[in-house]
N, C-alpha and C. Protein backbone atom coordinates (compact mmCIF):
# COMPACT_ATOMS: atom_id res chain seq x y z
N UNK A 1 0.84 -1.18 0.00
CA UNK A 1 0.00 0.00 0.00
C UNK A 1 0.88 1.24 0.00
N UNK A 2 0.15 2.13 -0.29
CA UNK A 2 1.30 3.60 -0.62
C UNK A 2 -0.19 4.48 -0.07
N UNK A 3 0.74 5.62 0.42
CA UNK A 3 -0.60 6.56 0.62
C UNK A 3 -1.42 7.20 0.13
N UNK A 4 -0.79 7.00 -1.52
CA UNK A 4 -2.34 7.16 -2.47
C UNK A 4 -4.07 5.69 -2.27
N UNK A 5 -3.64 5.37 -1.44
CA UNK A 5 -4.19 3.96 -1.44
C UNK A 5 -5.00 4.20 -0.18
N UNK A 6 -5.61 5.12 -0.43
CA UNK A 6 -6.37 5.83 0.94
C UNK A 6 -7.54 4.66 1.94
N UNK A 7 -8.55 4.33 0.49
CA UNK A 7 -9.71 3.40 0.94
C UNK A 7 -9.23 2.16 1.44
N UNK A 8 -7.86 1.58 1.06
CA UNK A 8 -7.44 0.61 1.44
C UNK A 8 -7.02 0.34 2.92
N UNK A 9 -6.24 1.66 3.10
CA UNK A 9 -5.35 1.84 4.67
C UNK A 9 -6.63 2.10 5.37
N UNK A 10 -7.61 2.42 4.60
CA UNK A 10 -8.77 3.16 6.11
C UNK A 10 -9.68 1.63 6.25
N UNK A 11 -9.73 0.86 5.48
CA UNK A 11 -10.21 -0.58 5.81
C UNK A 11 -9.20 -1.67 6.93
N UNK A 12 -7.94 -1.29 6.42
CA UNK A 12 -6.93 -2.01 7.24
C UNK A 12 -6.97 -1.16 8.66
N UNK A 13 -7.43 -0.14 8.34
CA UNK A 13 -6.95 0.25 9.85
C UNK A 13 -8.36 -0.34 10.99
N UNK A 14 -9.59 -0.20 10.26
CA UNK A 14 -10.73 -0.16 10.91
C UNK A 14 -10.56 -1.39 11.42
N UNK A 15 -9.76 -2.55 11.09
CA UNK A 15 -9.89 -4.03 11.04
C UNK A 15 -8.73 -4.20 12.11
N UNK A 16 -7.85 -3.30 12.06
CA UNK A 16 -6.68 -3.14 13.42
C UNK A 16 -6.86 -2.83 14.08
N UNK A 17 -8.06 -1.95 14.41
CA UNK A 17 -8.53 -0.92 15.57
C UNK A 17 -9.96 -0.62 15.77
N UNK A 18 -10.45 -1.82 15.58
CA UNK A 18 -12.00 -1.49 16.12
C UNK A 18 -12.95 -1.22 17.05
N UNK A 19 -11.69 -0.98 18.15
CA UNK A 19 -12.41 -0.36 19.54
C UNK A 19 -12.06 1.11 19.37
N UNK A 20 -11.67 1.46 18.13
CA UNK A 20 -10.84 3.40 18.17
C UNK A 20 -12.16 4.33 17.51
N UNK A 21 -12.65 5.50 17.62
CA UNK A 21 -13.50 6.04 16.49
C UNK A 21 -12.32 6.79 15.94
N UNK A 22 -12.55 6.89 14.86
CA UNK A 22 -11.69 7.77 14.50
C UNK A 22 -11.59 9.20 14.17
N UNK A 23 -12.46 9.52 14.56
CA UNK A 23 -12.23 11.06 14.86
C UNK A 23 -11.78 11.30 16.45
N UNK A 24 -11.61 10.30 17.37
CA UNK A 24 -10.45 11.17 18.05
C UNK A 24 -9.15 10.59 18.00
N UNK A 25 -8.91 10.14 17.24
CA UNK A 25 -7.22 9.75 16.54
C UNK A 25 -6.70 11.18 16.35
N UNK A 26 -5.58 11.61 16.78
CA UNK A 26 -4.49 12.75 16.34
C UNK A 26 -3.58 11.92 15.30
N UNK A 27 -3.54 13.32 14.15
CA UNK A 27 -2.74 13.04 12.91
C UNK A 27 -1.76 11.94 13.36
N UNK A 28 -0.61 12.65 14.67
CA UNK A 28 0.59 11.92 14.86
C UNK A 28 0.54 10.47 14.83
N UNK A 29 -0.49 10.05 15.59
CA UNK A 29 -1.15 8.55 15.62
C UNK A 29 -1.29 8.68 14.35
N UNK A 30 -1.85 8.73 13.63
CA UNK A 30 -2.72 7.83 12.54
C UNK A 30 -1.48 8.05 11.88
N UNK A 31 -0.53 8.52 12.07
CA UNK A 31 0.64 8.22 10.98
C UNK A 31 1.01 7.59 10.88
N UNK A 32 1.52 6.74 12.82
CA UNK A 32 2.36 6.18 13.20
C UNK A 32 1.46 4.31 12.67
N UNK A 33 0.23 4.72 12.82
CA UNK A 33 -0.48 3.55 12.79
C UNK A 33 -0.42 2.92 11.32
N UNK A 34 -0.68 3.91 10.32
CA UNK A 34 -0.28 3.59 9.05
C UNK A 34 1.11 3.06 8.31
N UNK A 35 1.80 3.52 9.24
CA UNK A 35 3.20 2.99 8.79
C UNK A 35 3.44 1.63 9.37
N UNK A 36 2.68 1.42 10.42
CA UNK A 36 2.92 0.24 10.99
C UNK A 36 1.91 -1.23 10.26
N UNK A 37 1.05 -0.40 9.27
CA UNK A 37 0.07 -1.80 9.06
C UNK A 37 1.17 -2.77 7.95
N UNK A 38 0.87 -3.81 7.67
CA UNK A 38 1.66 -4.39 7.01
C UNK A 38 1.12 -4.42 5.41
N UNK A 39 2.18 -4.07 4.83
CA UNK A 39 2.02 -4.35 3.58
C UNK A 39 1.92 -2.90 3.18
N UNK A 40 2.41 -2.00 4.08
CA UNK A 40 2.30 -0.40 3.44
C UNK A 40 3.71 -0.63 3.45
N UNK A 41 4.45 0.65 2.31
CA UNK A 41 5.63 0.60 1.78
C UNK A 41 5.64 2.00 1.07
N UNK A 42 5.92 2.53 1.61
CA UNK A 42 5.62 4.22 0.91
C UNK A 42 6.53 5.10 1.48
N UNK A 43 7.08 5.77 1.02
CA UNK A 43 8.21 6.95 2.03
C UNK A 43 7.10 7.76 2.88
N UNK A 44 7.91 7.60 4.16
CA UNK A 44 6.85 8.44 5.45
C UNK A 44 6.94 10.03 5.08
N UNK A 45 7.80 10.51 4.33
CA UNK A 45 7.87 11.67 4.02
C UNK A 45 6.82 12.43 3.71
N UNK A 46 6.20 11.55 2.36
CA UNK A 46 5.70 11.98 1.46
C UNK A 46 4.03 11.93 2.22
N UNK A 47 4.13 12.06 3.43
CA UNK A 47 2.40 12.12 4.37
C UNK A 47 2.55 13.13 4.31
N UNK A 48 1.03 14.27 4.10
CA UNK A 48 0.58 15.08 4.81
C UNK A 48 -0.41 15.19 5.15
N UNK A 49 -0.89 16.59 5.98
CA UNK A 49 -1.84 16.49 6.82
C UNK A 49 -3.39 15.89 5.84
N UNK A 50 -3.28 16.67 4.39
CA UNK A 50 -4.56 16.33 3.55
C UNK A 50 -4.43 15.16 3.33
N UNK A 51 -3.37 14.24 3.11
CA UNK A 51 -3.28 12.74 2.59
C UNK A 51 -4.35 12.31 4.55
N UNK A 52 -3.67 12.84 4.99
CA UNK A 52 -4.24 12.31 6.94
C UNK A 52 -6.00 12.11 6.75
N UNK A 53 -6.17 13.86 6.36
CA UNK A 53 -7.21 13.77 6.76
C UNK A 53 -8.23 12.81 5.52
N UNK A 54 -7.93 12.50 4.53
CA UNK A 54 -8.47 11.95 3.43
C UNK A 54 -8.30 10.33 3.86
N UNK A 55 -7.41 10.00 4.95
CA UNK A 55 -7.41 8.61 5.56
C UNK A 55 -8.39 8.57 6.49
N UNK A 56 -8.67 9.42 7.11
CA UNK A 56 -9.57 9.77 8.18
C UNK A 56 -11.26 9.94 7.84
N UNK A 57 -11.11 10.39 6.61
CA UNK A 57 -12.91 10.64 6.20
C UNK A 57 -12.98 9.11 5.59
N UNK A 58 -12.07 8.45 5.11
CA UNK A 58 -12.67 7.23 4.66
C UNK A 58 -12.77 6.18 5.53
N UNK A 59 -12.40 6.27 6.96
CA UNK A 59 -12.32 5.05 7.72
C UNK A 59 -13.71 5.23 8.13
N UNK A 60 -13.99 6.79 8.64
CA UNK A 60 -15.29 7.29 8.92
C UNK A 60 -16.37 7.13 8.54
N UNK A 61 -16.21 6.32 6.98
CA UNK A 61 -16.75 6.38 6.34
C UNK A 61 -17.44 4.88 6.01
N UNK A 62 -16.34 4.32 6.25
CA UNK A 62 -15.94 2.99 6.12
C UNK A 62 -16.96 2.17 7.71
N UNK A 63 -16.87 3.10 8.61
CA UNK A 63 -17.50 2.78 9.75
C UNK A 63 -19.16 2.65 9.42
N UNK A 64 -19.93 3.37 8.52
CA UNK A 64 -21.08 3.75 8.54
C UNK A 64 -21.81 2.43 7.90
């Protein structure tokens, strides 16, 4: 996964963390969490806050 791969990481994450909502996740977390799922491979650099929050509306989303 790479962080264009938004809908993907916000499924993997919901499936790693289903006791979390995710709107009170802070960016720093959800960075740290994304880098940690397996099978992501992407330079941590290249995160920002809009790539964050575009991980964040789809997990949200993903919840419904």
């Amino acid at each position: 996964m790479r962080w264009t791969d938004v809908l993907d990481i916000a499924i993997e994450l919901s499936e790693a963390h289903p006791e979390v909502d995710p709107l009170s996740i802070n960016f720093v977390d959800l960075r740290n969490w994304v880098l940690a799922l397996e099978g992501f491979d992407d330079d941590p650099d290249r995160c920002g806050e809009k790539v964050l929050e575009a991980i964040q509306a789809a997990w949200i989303e993903e919840l419904d």
